[in-house]
PDB file of N, CA and C in Angstrom:
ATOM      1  N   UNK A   1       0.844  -1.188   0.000  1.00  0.00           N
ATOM      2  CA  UNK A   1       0.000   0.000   0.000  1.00  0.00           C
ATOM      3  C   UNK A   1       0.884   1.244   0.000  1.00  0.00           C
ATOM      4  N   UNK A   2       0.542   2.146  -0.732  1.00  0.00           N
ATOM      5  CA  UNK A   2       1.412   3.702  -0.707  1.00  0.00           C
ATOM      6  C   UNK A   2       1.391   4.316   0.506  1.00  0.00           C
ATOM      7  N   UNK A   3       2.323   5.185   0.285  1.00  0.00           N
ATOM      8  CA  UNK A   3       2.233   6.021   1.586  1.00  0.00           C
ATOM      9  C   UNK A   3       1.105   6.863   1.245  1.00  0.00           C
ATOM     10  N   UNK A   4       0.482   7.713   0.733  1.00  0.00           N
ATOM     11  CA  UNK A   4      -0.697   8.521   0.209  1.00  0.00           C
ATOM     12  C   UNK A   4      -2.176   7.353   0.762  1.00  0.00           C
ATOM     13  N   UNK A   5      -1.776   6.482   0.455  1.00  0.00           N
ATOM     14  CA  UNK A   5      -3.269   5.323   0.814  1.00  0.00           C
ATOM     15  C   UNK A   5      -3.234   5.354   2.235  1.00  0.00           C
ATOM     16  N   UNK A   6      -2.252   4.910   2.722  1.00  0.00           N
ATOM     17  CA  UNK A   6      -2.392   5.118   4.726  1.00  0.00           C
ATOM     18  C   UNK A   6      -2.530   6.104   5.091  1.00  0.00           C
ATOM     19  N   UNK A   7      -2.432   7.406   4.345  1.00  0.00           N
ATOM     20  CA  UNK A   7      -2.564   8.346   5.449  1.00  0.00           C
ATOM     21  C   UNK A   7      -3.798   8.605   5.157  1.00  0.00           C
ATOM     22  N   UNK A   8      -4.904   8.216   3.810  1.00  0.00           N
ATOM     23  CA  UNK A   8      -6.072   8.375   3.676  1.00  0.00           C
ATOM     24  C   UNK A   8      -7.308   7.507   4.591  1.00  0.00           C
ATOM     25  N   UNK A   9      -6.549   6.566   5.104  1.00  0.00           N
ATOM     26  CA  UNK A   9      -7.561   5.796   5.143  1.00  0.00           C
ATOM     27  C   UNK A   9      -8.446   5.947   6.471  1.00  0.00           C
ATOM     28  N   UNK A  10      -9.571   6.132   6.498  1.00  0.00           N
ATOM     29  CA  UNK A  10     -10.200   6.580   7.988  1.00  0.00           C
ATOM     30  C   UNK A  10     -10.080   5.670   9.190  1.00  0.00           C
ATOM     31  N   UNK A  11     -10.812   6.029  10.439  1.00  0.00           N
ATOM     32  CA  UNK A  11      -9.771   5.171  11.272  1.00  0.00           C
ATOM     33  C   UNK A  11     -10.879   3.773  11.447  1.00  0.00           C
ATOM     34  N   UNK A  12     -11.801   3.664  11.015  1.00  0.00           N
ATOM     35  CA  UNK A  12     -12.764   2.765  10.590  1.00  0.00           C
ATOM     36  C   UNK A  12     -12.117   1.841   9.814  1.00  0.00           C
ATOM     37  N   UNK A  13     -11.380   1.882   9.050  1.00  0.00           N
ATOM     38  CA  UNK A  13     -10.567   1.103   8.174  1.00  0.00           C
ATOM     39  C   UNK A  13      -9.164   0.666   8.786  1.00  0.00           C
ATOM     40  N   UNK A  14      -8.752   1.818   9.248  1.00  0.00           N
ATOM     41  CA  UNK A  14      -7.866   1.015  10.138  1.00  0.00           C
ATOM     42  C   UNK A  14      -7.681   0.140  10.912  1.00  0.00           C
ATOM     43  N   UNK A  15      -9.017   0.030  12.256  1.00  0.00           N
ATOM     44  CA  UNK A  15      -9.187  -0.523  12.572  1.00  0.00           C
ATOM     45  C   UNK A  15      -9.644  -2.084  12.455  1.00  0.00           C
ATOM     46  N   UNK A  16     -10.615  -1.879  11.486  1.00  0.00           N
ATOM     47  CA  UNK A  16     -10.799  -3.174  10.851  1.00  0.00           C
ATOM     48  C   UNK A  16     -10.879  -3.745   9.630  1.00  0.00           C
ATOM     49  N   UNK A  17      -9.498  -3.160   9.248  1.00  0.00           N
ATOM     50  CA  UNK A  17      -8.727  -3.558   8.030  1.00  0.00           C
ATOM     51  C   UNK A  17      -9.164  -3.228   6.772  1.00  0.00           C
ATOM     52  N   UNK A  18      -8.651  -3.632   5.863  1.00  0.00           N
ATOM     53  CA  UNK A  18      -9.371  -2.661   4.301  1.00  0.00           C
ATOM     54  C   UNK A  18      -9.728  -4.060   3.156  1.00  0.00           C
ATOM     55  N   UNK A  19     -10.581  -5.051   3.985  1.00  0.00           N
ATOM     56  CA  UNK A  19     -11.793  -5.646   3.698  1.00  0.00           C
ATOM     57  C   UNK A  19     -12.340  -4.797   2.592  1.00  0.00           C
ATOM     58  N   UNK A  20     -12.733  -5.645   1.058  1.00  0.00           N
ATOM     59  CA  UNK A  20     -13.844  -4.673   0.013  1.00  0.00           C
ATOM     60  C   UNK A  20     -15.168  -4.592   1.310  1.00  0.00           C
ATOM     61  N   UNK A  21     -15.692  -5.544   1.923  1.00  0.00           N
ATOM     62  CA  UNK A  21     -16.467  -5.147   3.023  1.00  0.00           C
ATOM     63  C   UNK A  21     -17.085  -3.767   3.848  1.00  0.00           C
ATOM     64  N   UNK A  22     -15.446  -4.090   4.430  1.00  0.00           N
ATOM     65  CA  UNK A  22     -15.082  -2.906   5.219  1.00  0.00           C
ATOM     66  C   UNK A  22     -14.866  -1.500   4.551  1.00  0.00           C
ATOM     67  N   UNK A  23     -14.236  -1.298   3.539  1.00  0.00           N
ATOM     68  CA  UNK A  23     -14.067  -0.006   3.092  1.00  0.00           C
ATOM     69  C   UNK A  23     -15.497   0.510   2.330  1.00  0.00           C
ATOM     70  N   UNK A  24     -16.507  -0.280   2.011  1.00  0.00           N
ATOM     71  CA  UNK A  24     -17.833  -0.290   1.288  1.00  0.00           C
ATOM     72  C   UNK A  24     -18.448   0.527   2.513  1.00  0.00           C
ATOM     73  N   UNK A  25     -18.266  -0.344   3.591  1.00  0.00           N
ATOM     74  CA  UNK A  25     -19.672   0.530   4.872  1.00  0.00           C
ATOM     75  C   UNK A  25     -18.986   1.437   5.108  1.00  0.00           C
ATOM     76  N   UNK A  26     -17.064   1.675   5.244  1.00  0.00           N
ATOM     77  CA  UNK A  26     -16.588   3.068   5.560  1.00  0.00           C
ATOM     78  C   UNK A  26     -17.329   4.214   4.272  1.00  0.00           C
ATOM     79  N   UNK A  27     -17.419   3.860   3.160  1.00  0.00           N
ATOM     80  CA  UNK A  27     -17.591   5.024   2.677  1.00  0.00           C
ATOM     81  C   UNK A  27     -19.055   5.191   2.652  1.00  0.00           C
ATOM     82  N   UNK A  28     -19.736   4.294   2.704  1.00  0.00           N
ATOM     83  CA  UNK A  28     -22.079   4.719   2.608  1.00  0.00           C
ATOM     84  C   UNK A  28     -21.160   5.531   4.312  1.00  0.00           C
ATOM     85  N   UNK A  29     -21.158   5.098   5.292  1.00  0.00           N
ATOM     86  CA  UNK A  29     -20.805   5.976   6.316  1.00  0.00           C
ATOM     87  C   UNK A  29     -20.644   7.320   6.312  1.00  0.00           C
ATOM     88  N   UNK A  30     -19.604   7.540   5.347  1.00  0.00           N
ATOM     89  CA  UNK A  30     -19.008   9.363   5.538  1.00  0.00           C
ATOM     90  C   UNK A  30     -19.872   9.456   4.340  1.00  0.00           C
ATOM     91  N   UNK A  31     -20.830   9.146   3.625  1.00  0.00           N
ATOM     92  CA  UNK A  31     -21.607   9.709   2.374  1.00  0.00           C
ATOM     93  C   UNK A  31     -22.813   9.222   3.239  1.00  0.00           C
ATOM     94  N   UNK A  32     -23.012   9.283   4.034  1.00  0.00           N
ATOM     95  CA  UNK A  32     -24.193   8.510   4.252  1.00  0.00           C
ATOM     96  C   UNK A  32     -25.894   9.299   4.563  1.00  0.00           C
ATOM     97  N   UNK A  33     -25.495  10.856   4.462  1.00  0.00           N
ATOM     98  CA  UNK A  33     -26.898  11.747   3.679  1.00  0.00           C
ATOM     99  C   UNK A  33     -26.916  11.405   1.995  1.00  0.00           C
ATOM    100  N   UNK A  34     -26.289  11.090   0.832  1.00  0.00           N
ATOM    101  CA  UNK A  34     -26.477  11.116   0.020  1.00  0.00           C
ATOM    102  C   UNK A  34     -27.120   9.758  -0.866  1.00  0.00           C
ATOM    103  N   UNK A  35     -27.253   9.501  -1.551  1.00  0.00           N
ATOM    104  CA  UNK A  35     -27.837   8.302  -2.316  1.00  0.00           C
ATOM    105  C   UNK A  35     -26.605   8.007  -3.445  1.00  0.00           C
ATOM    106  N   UNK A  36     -26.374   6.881  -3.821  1.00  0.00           N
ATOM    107  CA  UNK A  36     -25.249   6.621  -4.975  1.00  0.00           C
ATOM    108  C   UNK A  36     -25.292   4.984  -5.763  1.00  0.00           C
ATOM    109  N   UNK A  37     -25.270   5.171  -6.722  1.00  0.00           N
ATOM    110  CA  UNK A  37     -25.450   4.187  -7.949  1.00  0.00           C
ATOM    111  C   UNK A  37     -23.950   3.575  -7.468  1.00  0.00           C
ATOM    112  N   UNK A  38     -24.099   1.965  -7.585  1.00  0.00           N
ATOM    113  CA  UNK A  38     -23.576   1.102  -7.502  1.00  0.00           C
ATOM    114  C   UNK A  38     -21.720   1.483  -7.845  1.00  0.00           C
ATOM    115  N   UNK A  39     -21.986   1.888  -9.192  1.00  0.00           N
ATOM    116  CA  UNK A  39     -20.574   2.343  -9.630  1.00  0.00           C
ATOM    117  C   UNK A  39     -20.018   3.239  -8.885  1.00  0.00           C
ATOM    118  N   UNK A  40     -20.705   4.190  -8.551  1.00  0.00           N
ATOM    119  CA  UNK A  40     -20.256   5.499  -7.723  1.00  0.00           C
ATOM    120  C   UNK A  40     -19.577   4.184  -5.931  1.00  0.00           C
ATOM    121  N   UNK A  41     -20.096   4.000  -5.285  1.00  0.00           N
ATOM    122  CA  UNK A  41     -19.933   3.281  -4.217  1.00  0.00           C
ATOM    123  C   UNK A  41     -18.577   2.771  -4.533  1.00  0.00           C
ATOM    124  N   UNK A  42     -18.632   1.564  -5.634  1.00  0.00           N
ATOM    125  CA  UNK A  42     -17.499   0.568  -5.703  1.00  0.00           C
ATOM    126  C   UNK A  42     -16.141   1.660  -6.274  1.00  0.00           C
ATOM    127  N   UNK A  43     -16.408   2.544  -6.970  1.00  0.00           N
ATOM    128  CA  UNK A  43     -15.359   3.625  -7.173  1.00  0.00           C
ATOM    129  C   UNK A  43     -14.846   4.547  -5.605  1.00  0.00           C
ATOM    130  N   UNK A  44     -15.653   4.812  -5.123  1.00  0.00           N
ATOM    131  CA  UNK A  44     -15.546   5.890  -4.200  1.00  0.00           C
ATOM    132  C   UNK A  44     -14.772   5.045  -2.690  1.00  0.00           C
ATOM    133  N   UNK A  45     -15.427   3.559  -2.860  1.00  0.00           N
ATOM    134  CA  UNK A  45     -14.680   2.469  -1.554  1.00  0.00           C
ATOM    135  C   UNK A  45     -13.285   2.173  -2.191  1.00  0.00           C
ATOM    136  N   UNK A  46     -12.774   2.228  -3.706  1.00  0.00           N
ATOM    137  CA  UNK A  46     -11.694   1.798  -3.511  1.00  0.00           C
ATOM    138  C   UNK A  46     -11.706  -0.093  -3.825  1.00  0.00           C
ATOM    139  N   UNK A  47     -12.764  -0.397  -4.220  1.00  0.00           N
ATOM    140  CA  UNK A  47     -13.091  -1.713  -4.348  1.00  0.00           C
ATOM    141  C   UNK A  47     -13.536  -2.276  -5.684  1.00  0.00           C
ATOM    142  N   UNK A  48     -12.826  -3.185  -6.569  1.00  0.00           N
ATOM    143  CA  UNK A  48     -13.168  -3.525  -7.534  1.00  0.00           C
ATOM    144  C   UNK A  48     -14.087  -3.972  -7.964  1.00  0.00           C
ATOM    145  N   UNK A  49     -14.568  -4.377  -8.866  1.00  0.00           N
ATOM    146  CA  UNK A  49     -16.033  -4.398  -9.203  1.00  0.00           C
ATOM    147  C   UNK A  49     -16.440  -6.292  -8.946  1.00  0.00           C
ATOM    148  N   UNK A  50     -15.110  -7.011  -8.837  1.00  0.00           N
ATOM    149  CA  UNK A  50     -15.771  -8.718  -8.583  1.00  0.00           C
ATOM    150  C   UNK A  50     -16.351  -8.483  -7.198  1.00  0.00           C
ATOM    151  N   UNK A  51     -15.380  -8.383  -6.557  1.00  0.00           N
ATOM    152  CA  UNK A  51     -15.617  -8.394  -5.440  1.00  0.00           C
ATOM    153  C   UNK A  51     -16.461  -7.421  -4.621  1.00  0.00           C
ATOM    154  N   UNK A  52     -16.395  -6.180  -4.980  1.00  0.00           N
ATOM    155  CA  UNK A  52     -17.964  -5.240  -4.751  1.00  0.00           C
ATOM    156  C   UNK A  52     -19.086  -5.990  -5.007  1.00  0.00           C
ATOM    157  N   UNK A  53     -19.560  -6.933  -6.077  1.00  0.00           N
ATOM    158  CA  UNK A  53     -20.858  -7.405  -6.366  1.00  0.00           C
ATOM    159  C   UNK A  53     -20.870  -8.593  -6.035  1.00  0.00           C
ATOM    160  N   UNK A  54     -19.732  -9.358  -5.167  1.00  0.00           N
ATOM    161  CA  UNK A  54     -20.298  -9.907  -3.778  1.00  0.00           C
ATOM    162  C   UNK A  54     -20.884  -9.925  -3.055  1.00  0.00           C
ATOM    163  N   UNK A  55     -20.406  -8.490  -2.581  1.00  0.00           N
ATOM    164  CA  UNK A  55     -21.065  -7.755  -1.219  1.00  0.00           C
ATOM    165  C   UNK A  55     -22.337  -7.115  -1.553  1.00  0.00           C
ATOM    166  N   UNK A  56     -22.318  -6.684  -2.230  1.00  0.00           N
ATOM    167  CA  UNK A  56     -23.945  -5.752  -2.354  1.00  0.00           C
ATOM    168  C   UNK A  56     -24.862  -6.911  -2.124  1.00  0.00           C
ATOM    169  N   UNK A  57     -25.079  -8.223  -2.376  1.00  0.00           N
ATOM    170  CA  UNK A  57     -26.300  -8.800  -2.267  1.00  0.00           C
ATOM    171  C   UNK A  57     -26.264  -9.015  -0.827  1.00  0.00           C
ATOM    172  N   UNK A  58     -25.361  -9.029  -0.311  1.00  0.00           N
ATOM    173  CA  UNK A  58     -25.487  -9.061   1.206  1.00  0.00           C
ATOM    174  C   UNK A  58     -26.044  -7.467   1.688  1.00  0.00           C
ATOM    175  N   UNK A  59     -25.711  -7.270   1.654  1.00  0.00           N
ATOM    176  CA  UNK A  59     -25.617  -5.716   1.939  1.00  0.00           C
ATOM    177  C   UNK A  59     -27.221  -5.262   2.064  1.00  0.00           C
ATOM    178  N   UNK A  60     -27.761  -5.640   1.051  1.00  0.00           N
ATOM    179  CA  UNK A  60     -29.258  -5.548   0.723  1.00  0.00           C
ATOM    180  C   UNK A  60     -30.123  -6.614   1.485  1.00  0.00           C
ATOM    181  N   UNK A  61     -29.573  -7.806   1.259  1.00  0.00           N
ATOM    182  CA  UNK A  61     -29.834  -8.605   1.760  1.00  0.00           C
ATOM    183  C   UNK A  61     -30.318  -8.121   3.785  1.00  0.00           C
ATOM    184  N   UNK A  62     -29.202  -7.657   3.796  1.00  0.00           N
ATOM    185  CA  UNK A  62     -29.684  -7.261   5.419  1.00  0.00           C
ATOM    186  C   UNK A  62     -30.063  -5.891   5.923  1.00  0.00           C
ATOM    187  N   UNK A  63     -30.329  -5.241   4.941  1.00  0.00           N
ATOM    188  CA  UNK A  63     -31.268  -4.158   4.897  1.00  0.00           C
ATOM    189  C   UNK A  63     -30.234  -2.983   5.380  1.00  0.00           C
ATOM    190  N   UNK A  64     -29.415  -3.002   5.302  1.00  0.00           N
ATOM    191  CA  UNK A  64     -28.116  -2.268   5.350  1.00  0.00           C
ATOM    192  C   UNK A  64     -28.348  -0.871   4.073  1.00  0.00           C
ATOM    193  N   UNK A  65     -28.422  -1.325   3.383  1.00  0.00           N
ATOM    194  CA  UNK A  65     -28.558  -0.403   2.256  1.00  0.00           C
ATOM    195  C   UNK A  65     -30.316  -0.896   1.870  1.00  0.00           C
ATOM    196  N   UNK A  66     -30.586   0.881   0.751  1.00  0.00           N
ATOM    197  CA  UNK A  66     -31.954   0.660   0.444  1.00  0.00           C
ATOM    198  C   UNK A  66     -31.847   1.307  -0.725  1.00  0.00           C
ATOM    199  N   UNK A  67     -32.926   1.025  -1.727  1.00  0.00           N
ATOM    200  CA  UNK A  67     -33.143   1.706  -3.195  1.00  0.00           C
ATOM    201  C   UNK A  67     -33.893   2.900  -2.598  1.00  0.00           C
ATOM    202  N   UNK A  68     -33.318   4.011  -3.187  1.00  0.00           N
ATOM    203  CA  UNK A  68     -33.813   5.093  -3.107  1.00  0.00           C
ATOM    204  C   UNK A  68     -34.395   5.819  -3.933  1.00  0.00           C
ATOM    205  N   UNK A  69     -34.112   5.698  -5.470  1.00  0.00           N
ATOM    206  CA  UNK A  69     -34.476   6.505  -6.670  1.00  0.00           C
ATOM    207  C   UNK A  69     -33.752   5.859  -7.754  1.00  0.00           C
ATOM    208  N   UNK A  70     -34.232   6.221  -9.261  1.00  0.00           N
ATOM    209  CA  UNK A  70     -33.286   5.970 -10.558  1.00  0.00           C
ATOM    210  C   UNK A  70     -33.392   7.033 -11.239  1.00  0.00           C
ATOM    211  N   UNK A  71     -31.972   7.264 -11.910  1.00  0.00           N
ATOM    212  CA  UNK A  71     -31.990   8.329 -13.243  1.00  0.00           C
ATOM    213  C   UNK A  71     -31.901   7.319 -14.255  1.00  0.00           C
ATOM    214  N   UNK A  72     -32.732   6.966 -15.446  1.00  0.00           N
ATOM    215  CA  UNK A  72     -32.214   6.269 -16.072  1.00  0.00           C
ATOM    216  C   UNK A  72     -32.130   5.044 -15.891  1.00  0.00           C
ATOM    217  N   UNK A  73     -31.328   4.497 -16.423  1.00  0.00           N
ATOM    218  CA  UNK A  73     -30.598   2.952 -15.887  1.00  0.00           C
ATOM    219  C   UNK A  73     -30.246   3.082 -14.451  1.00  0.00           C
ATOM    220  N   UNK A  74     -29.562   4.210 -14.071  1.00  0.00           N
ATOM    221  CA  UNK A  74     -28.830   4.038 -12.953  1.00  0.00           C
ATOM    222  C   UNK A  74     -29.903   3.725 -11.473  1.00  0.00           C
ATOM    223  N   UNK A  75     -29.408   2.599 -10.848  1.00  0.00           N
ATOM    224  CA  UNK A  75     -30.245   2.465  -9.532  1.00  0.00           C
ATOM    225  C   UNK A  75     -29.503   3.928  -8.664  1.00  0.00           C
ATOM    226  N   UNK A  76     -30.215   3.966  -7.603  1.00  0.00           N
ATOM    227  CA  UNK A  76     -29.639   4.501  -6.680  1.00  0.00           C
ATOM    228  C   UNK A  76     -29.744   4.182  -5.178  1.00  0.00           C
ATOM    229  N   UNK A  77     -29.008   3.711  -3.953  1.00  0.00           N
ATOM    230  CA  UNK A  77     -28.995   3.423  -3.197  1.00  0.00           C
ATOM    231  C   UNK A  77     -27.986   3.929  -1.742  1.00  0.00           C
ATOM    232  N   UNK A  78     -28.635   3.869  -0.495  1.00  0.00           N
ATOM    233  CA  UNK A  78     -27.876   4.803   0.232  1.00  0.00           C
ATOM    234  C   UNK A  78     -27.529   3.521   1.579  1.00  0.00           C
ATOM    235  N   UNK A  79     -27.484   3.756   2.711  1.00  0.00           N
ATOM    236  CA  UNK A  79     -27.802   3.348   3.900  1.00  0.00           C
ATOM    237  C   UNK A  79     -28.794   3.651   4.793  1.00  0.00           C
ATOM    238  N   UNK A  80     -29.876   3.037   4.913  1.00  0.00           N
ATOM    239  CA  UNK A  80     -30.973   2.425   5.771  1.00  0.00           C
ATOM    240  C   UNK A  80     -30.163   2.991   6.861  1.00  0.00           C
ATOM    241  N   UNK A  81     -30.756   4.295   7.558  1.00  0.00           N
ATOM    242  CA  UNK A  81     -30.547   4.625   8.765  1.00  0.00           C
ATOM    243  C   UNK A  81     -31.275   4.353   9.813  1.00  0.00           C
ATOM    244  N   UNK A  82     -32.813   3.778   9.182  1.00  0.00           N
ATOM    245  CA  UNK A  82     -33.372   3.493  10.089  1.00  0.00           C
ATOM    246  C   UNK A  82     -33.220   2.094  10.716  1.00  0.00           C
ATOM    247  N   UNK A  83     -32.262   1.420  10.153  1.00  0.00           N
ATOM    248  CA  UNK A  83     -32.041   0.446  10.691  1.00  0.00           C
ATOM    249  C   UNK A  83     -31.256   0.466  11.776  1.00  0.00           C
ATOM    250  N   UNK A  84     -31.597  -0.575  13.281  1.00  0.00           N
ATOM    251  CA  UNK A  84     -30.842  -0.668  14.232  1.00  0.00           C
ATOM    252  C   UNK A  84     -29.478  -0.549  14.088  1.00  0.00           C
ATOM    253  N   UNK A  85     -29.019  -1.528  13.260  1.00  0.00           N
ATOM    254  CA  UNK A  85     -27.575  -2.081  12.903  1.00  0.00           C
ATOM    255  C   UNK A  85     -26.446  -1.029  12.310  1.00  0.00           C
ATOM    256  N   UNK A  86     -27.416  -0.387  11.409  1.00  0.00           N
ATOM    257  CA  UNK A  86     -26.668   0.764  11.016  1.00  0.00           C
ATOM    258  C   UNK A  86     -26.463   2.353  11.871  1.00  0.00           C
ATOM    259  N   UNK A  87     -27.911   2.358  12.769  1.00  0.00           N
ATOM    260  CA  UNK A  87     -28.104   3.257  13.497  1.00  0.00           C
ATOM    261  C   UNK A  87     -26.525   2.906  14.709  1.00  0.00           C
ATOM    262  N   UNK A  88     -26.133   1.875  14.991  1.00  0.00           N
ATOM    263  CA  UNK A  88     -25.206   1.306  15.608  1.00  0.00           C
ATOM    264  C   UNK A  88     -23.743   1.549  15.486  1.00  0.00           C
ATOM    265  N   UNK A  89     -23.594   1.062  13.846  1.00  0.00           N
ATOM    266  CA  UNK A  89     -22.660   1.005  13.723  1.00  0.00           C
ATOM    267  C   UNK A  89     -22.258   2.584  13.008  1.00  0.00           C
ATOM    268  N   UNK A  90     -22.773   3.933  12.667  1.00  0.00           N
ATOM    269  CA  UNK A  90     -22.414   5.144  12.591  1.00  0.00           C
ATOM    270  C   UNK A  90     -22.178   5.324  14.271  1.00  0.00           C
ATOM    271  N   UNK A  91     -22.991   5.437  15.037  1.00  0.00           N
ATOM    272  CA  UNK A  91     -22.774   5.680  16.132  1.00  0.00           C
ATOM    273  C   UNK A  91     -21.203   5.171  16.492  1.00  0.00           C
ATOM    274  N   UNK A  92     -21.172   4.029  16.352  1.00  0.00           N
ATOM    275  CA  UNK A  92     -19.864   3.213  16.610  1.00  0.00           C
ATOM    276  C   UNK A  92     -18.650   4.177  16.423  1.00  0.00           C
ATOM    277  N   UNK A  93     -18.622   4.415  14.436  1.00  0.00           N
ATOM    278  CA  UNK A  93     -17.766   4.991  13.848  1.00  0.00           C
ATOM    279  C   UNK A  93     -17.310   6.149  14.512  1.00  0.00           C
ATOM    280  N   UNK A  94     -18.438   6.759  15.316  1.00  0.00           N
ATOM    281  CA  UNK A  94     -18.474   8.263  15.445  1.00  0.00           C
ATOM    282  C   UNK A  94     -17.565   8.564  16.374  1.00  0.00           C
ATOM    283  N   UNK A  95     -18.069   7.128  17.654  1.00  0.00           N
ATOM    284  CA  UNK A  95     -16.966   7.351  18.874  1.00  0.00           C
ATOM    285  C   UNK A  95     -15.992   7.044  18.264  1.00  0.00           C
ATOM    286  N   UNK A  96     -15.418   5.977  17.499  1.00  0.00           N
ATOM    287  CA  UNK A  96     -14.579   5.364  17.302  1.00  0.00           C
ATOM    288  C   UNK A  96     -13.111   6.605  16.296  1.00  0.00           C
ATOM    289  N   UNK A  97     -14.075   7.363  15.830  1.00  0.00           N
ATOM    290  CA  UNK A  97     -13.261   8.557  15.620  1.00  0.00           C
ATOM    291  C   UNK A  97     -13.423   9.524  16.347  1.00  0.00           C
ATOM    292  N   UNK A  98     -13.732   9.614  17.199  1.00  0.00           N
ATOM    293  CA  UNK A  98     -13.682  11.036  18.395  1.00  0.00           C
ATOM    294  C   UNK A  98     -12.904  10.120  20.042  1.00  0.00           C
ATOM    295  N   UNK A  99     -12.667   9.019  19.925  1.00  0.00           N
ATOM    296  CA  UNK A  99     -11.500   8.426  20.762  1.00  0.00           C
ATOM    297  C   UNK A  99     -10.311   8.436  19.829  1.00  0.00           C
ATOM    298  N   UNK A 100      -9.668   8.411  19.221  1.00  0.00           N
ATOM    299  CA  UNK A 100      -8.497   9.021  18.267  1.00  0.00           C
ATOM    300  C   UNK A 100      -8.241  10.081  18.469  1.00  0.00           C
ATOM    301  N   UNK A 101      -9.118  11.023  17.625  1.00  0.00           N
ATOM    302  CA  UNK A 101      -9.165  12.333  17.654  1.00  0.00           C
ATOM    303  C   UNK A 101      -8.695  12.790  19.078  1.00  0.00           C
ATOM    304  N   UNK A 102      -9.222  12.437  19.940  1.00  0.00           N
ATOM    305  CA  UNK A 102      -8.730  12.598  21.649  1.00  0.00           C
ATOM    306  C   UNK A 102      -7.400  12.340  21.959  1.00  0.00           C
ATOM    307  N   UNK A 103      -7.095  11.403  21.487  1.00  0.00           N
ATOM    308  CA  UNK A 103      -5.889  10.643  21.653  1.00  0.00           C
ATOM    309  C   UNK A 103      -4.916  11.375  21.185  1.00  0.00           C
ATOM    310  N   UNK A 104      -5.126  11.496  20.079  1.00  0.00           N
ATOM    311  CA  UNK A 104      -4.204  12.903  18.934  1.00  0.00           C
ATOM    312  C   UNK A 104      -4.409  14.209  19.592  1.00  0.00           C
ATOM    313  N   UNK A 105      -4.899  14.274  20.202  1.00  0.00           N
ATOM    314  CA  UNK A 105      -4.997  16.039  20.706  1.00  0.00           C
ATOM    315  C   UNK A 105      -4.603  15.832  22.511  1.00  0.00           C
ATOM    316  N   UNK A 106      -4.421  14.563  22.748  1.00  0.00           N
ATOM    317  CA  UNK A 106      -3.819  14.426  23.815  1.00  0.00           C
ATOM    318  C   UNK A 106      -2.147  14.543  23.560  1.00  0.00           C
ATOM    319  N   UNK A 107      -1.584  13.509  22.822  1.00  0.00           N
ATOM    320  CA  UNK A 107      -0.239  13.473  22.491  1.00  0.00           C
ATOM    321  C   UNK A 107       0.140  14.676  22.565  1.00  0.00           C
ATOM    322  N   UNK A 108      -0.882  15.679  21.586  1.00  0.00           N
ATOM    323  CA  UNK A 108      -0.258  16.680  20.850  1.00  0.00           C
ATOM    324  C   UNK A 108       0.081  17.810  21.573  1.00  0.00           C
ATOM    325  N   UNK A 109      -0.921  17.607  22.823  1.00  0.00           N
ATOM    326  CA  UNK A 109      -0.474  18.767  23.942  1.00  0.00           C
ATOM    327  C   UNK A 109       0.562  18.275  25.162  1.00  0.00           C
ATOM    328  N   UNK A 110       0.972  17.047  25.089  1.00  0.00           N
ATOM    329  CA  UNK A 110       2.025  16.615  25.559  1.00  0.00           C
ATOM    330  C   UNK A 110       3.357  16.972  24.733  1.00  0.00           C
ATOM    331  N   UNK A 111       3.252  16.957  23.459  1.00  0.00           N
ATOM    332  CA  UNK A 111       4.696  17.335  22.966  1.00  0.00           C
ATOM    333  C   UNK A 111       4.564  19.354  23.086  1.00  0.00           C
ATOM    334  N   UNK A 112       3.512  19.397  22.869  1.00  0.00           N
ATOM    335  CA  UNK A 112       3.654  21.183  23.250  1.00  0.00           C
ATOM    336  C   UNK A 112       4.519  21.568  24.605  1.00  0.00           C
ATOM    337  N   UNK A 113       3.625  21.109  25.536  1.00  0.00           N
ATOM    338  CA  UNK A 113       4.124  21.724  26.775  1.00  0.00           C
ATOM    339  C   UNK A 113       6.000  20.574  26.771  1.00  0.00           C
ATOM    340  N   UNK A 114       6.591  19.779  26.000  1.00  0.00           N
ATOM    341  CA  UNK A 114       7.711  19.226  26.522  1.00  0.00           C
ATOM    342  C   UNK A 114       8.342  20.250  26.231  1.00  0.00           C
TER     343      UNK A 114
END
């Protein structure tokens, strides 16, 4: 992996690795007011297209994601917020980056005052 890719990667991914999985729910996550066609998703996660259309039938499958609208051909689909699971796991993300964030602004006022 580049150096440019690690320093991108959120700490959601860090944590639990860069899974096509995992980087799929990191990004409906930080997009997760908007709606996005299949291509847009598997482009925007960083995830190729075999293995992206693995996951989507799961994905749907557990109500994780929902059809929202079409232009055209294009479906469009977002994350089901009203779902428990997802209602969960943003929440999760949220602490899970504001304990970092803490952490980093702890260090950081430790090397100030050295």
């Amino acid at each position: 992996m580049k150096k440019e890719e690690q320093e991108e990667q959120s700490i959601f991914v860090e944590y639990f690795g860069s899974s096509p999985y995992v980087k799929v729910l990191d990004f409906l996550i930080g997009g997760q007011e908007f709606d996005y066609s299949m291509t847009e998703v598997a482009r925007g996660a960083g995830v190729g297209w075999s293995a992206f259309t693995r996951i989507w039938g799961q994905l749907l499958k557990r109500g994780i994601i929902i059809p929202t609208r079409a232009i055209g051909n294009a479906k469009l689909f977002k994350l089901d917020k009203k779902n428990p699971f997802v209602e969960k796991l943003i929440r999760f993300d949220w602490e899970l980056t504001k304990l970092e964030t803490d952490k980093l602004l702890k260090t950081s006022m430790i090397k100030i005052r050295a």
